[in-house]
PDB file of N, CA and C in Angstrom:
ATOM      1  N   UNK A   1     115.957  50.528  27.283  1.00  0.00           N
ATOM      2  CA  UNK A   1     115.967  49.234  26.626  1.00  0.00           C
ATOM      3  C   UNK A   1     114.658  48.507  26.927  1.00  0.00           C
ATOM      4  N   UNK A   2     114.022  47.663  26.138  1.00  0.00           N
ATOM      5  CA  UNK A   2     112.951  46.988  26.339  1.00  0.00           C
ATOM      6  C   UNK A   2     113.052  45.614  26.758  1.00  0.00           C
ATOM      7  N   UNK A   3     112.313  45.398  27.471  1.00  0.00           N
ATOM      8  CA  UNK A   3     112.585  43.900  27.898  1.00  0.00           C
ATOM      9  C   UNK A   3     112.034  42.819  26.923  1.00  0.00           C
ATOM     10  N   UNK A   4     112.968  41.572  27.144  1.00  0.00           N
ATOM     11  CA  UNK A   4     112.368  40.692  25.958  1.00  0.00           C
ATOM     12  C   UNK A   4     110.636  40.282  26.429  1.00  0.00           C
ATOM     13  N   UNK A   5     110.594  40.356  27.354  1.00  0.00           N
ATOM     14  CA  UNK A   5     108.551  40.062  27.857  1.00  0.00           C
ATOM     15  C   UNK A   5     108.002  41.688  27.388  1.00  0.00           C
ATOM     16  N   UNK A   6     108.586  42.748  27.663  1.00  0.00           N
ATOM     17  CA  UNK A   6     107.449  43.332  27.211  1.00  0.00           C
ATOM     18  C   UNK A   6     107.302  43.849  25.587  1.00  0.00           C
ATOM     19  N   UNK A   7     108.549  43.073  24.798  1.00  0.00           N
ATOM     20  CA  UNK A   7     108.796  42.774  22.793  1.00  0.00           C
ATOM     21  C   UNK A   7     107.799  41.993  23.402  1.00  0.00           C
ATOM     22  N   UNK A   8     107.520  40.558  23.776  1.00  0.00           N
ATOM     23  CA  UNK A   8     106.296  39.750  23.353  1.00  0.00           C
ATOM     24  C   UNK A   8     105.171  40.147  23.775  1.00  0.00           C
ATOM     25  N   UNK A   9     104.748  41.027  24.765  1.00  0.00           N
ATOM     26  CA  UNK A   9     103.752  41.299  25.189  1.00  0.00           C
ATOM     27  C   UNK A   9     103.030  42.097  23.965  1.00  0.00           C
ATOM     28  N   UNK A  10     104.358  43.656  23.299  1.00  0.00           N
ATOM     29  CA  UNK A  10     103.595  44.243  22.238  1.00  0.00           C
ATOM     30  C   UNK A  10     103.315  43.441  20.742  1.00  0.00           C
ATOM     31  N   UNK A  11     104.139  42.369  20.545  1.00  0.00           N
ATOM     32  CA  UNK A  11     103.189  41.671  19.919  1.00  0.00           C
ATOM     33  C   UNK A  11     102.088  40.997  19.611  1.00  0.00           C
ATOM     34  N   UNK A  12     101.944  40.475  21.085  1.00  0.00           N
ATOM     35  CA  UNK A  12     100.787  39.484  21.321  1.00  0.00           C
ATOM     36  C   UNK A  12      99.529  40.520  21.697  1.00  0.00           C
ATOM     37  N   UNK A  13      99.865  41.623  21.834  1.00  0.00           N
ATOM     38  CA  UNK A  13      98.539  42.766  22.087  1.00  0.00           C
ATOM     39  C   UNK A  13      98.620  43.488  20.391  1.00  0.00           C
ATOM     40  N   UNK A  14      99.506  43.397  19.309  1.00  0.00           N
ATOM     41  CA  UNK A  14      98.905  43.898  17.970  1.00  0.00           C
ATOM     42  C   UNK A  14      98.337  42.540  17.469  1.00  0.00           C
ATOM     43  N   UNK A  15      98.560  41.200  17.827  1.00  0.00           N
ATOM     44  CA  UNK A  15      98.136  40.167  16.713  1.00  0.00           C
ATOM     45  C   UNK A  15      96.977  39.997  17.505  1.00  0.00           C
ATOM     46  N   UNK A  16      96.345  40.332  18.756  1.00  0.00           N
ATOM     47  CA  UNK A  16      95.457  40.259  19.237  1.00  0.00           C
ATOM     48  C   UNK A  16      94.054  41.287  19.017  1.00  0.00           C
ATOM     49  N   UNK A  17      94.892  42.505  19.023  1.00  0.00           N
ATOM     50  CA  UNK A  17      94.051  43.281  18.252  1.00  0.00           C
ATOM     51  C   UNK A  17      93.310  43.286  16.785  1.00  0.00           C
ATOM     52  N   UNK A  18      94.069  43.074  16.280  1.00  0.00           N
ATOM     53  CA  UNK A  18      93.946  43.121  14.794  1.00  0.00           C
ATOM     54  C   UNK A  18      92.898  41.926  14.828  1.00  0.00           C
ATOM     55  N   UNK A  19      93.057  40.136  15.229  1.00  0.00           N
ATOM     56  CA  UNK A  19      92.042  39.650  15.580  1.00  0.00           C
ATOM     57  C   UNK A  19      90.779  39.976  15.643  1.00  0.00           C
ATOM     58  N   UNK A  20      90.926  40.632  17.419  1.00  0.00           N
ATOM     59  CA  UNK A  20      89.677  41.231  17.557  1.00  0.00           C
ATOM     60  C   UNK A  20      88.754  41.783  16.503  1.00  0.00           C
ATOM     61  N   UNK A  21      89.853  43.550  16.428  1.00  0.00           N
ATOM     62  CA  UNK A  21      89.039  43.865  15.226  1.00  0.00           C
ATOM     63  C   UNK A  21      88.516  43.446  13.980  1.00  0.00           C
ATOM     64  N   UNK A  22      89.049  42.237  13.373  1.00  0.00           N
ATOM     65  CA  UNK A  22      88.606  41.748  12.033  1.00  0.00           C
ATOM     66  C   UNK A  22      87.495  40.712  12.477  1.00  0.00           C
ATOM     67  N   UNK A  23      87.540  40.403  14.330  1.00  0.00           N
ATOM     68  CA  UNK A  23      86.205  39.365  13.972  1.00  0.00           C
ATOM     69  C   UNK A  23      85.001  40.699  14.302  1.00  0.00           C
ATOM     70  N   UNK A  24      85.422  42.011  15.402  1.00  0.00           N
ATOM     71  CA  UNK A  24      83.870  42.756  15.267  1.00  0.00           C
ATOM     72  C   UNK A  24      83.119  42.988  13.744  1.00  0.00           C
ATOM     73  N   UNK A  25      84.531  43.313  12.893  1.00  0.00           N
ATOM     74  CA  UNK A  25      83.739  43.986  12.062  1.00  0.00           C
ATOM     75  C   UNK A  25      83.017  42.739  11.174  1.00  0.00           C
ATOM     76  N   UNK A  26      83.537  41.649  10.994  1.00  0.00           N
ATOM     77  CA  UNK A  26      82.925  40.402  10.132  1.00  0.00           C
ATOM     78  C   UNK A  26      81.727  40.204  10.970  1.00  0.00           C
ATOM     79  N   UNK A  27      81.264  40.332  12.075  1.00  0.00           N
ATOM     80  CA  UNK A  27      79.983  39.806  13.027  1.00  0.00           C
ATOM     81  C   UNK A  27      79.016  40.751  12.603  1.00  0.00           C
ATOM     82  N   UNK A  28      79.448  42.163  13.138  1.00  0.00           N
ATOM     83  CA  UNK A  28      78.853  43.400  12.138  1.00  0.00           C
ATOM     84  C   UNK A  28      78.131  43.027  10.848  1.00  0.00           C
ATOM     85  N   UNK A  29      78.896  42.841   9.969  1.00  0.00           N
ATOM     86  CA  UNK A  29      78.750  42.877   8.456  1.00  0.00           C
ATOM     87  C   UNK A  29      77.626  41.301   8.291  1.00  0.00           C
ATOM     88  N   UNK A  30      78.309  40.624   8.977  1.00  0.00           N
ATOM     89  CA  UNK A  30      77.193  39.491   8.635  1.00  0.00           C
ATOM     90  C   UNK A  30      75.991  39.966   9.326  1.00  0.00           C
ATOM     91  N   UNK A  31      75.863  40.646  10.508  1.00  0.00           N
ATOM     92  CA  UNK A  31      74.549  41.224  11.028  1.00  0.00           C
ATOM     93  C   UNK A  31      73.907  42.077  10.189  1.00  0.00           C
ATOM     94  N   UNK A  32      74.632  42.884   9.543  1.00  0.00           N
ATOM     95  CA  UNK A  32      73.764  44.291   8.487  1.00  0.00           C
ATOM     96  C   UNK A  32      73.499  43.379   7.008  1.00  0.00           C
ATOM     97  N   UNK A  33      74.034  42.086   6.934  1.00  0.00           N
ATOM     98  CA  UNK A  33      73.433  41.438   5.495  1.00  0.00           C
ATOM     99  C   UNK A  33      72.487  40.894   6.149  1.00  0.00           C
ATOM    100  N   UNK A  34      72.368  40.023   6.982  1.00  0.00           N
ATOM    101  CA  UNK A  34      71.304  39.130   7.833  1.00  0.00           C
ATOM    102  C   UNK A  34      69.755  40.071   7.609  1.00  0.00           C
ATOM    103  N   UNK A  35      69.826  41.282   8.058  1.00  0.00           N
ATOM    104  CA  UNK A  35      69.028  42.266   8.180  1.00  0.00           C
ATOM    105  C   UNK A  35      68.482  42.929   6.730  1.00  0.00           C
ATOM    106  N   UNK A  36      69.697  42.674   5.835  1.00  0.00           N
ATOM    107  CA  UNK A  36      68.939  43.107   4.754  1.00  0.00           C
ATOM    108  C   UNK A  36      69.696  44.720   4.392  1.00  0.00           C
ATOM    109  N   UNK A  37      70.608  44.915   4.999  1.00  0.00           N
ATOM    110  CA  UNK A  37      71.343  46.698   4.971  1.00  0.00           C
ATOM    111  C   UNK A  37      72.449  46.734   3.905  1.00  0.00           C
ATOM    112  N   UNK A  38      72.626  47.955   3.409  1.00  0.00           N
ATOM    113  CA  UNK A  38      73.395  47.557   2.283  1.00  0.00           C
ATOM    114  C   UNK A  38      75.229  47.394   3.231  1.00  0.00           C
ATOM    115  N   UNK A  39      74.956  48.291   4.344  1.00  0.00           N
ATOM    116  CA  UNK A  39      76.721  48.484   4.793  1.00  0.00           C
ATOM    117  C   UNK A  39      77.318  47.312   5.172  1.00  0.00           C
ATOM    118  N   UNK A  40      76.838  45.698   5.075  1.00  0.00           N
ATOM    119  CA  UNK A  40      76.889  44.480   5.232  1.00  0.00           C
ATOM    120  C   UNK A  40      78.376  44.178   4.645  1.00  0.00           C
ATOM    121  N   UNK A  41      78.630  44.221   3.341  1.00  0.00           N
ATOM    122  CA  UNK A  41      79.469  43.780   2.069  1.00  0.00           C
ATOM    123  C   UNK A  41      80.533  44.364   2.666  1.00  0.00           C
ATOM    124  N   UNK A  42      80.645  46.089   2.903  1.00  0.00           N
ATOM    125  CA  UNK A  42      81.720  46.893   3.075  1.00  0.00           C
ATOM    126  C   UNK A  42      82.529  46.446   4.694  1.00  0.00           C
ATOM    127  N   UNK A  43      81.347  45.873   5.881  1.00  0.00           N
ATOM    128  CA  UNK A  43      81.954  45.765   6.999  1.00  0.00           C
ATOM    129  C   UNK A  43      82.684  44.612   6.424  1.00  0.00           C
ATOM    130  N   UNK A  44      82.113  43.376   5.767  1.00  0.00           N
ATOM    131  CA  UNK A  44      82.872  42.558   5.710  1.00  0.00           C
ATOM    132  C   UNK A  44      84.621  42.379   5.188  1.00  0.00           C
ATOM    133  N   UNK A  45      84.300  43.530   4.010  1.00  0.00           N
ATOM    134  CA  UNK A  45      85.632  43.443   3.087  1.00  0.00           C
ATOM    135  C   UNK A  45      86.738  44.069   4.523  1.00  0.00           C
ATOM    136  N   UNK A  46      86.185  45.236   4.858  1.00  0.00           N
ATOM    137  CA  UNK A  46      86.714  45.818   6.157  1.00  0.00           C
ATOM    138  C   UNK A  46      87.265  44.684   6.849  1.00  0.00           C
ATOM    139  N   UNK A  47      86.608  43.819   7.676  1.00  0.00           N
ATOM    140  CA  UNK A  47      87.147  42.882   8.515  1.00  0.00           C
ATOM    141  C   UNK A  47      88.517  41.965   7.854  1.00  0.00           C
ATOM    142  N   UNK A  48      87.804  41.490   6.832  1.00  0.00           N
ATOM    143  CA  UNK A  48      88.772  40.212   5.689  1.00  0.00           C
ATOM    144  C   UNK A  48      90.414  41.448   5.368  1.00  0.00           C
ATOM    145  N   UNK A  49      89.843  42.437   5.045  1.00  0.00           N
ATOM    146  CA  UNK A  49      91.559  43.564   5.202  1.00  0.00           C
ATOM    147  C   UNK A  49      91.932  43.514   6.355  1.00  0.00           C
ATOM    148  N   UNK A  50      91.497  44.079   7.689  1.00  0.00           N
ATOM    149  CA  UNK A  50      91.773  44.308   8.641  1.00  0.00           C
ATOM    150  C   UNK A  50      92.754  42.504   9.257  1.00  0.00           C
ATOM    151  N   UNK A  51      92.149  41.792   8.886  1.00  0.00           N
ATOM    152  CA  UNK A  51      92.669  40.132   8.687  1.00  0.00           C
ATOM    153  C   UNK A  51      93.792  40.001   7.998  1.00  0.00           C
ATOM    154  N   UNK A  52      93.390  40.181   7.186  1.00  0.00           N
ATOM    155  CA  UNK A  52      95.021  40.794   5.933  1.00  0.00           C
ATOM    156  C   UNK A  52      96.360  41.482   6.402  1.00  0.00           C
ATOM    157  N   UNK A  53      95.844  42.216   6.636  1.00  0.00           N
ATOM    158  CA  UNK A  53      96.847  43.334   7.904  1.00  0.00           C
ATOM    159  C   UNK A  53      97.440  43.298   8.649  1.00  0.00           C
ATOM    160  N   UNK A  54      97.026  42.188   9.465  1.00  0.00           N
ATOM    161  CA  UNK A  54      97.700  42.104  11.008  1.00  0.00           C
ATOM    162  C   UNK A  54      99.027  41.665  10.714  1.00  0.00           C
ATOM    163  N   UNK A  55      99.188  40.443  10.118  1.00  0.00           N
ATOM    164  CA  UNK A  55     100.870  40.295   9.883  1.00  0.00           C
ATOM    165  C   UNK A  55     101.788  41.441   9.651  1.00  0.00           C
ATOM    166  N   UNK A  56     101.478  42.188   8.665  1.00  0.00           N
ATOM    167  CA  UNK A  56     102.200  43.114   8.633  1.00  0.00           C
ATOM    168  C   UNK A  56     102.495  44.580   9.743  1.00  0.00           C
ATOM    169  N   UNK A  57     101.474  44.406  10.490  1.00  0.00           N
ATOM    170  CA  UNK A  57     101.685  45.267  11.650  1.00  0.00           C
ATOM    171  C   UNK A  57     102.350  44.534  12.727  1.00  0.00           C
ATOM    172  N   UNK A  58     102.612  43.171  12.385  1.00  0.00           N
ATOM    173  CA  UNK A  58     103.135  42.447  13.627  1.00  0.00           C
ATOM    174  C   UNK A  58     104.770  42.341  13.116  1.00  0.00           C
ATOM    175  N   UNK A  59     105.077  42.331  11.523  1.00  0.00           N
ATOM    176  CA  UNK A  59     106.197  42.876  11.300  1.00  0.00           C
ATOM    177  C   UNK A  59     106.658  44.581  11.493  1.00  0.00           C
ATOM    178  N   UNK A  60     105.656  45.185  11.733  1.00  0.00           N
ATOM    179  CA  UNK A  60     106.076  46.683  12.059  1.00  0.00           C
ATOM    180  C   UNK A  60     106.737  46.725  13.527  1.00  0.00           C
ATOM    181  N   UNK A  61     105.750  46.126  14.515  1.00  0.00           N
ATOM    182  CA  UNK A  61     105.847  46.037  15.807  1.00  0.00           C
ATOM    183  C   UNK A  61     107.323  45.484  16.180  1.00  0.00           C
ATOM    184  N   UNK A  62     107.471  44.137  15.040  1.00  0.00           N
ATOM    185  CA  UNK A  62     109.432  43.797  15.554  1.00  0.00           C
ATOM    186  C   UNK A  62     110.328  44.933  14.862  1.00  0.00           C
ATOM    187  N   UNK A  63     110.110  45.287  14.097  1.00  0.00           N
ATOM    188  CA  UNK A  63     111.053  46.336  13.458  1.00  0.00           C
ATOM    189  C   UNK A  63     111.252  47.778  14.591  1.00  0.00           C
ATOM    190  N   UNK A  64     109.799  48.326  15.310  1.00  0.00           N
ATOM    191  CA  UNK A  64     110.065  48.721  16.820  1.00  0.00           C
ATOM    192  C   UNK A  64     110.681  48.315  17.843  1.00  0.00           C
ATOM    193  N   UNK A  65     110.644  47.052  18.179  1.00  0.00           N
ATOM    194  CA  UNK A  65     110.873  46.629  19.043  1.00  0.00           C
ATOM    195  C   UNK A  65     112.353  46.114  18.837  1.00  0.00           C
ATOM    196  N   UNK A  66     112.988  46.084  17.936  1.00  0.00           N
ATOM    197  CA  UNK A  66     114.283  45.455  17.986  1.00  0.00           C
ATOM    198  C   UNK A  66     115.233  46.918  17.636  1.00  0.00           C
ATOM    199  N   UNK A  67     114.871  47.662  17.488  1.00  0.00           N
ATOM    200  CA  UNK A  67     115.242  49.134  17.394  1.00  0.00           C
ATOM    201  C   UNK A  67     115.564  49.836  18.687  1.00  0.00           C
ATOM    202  N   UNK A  68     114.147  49.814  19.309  1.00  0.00           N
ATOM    203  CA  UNK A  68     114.380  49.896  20.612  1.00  0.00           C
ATOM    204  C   UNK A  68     115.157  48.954  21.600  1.00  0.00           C
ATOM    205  N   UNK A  69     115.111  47.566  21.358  1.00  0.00           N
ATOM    206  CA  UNK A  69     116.045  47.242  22.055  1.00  0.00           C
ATOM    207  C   UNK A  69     117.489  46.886  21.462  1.00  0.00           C
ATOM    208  N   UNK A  70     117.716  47.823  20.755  1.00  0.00           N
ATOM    209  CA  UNK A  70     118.974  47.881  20.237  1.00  0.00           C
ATOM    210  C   UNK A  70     119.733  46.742  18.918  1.00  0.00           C
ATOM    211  N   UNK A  71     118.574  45.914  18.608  1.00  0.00           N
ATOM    212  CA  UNK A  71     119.130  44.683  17.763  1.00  0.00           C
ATOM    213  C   UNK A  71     118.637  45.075  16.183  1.00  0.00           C
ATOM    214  N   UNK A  72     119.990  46.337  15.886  1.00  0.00           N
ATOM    215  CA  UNK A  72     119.951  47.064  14.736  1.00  0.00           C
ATOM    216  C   UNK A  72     119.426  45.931  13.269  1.00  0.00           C
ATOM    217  N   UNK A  73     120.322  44.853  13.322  1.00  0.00           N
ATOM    218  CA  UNK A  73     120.631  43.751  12.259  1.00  0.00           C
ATOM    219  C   UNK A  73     118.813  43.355  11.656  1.00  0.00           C
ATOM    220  N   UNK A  74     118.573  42.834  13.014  1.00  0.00           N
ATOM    221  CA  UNK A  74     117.003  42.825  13.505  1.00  0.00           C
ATOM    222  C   UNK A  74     116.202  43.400  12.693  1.00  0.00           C
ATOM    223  N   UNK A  75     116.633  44.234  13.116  1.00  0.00           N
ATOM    224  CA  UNK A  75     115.654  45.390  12.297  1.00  0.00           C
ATOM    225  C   UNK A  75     115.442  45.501  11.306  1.00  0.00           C
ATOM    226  N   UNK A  76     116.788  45.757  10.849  1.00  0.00           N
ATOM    227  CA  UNK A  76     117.392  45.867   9.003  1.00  0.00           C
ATOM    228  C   UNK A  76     116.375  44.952   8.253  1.00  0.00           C
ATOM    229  N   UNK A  77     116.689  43.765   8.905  1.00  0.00           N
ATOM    230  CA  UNK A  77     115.872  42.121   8.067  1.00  0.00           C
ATOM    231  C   UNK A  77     114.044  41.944   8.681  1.00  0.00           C
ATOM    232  N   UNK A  78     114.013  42.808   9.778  1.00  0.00           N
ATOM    233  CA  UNK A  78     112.599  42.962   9.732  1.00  0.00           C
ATOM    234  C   UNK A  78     111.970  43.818   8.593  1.00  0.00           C
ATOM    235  N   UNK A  79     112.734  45.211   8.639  1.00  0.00           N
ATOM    236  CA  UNK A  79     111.980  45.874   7.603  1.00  0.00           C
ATOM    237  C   UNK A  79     112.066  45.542   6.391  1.00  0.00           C
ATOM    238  N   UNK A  80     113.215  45.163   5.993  1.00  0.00           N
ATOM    239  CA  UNK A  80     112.929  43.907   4.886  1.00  0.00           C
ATOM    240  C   UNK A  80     111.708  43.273   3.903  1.00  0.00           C
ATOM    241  N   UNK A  81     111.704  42.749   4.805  1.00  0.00           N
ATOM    242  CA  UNK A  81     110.452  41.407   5.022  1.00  0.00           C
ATOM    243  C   UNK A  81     108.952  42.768   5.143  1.00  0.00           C
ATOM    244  N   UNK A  82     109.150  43.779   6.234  1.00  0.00           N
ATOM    245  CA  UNK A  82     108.195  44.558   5.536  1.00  0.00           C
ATOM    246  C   UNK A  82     107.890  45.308   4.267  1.00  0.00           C
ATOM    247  N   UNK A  83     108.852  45.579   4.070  1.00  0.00           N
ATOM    248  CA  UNK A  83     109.121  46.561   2.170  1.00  0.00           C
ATOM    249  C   UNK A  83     108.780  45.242   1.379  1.00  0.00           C
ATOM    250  N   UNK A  84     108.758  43.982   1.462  1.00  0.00           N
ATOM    251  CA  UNK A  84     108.842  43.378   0.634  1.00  0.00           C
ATOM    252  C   UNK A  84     106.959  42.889   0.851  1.00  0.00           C
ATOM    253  N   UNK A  85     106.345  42.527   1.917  1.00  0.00           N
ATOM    254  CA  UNK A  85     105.122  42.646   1.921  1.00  0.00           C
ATOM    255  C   UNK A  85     104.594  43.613   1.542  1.00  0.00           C
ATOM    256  N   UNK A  86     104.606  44.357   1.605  1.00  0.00           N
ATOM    257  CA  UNK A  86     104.165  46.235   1.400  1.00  0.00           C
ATOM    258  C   UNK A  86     103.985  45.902  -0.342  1.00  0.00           C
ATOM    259  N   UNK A  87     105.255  45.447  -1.119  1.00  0.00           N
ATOM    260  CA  UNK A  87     105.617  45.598  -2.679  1.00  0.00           C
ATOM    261  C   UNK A  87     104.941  44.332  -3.183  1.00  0.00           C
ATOM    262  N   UNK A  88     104.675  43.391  -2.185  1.00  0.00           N
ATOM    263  CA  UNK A  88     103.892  41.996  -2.916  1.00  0.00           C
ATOM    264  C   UNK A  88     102.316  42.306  -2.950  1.00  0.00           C
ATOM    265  N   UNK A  89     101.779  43.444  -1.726  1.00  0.00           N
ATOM    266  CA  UNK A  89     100.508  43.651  -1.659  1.00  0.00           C
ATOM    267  C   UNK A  89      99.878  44.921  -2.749  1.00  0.00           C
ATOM    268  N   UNK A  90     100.832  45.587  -3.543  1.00  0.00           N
ATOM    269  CA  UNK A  90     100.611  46.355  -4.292  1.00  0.00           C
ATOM    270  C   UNK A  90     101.344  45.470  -5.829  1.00  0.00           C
ATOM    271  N   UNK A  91     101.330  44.527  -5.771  1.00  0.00           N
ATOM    272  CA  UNK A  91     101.438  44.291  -7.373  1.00  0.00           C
ATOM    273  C   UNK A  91     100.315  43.132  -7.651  1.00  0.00           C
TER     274      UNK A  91
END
């Protein structure tokens, strides 16, 4: 069973990540336009997705985490809420 601190811990280390990563790659990308490089545009779009993203990996992470700690219902209505982001980001 998982403890309820270490459900918040793996959240607060994917919404942290995802952070991170969307500000390296935006610092990146503004550095390779600054400079004049063409891979500038692509780090950026990269970062602004990677930004995009994180919610939905932070709904993946409860749909783990309430699985594992046994709060089936949880789950059900997490993944939910993910199938339904997933179907709003493709139309």
């Amino acid at each position: 069973m998982i403890t309820e601190k270490d459900f918040g811990r793996l959240i607060q280390r994917t919404l942290l990540a995802g952070v991170f990563l969307s500000s390296l790659l935006m610092l990146a990308g503004f550095g390779f336009l600054a400079a004049g490089l063409p891979p500038g545009r692509a780090l950026l779009k990269a970062g602004v997705l990677v930004l995009l993203v994180t919610p939905a990996a932070r709904v993946a992470m409860l749909v783990y985490g309430y699985l594992r700690g046994g709060e089936h219902y949880f789950a059900l209505a997490s993944f939910m809420v993910l199938a339904l982001l997933l179907i709003s980001a493709l139309v």
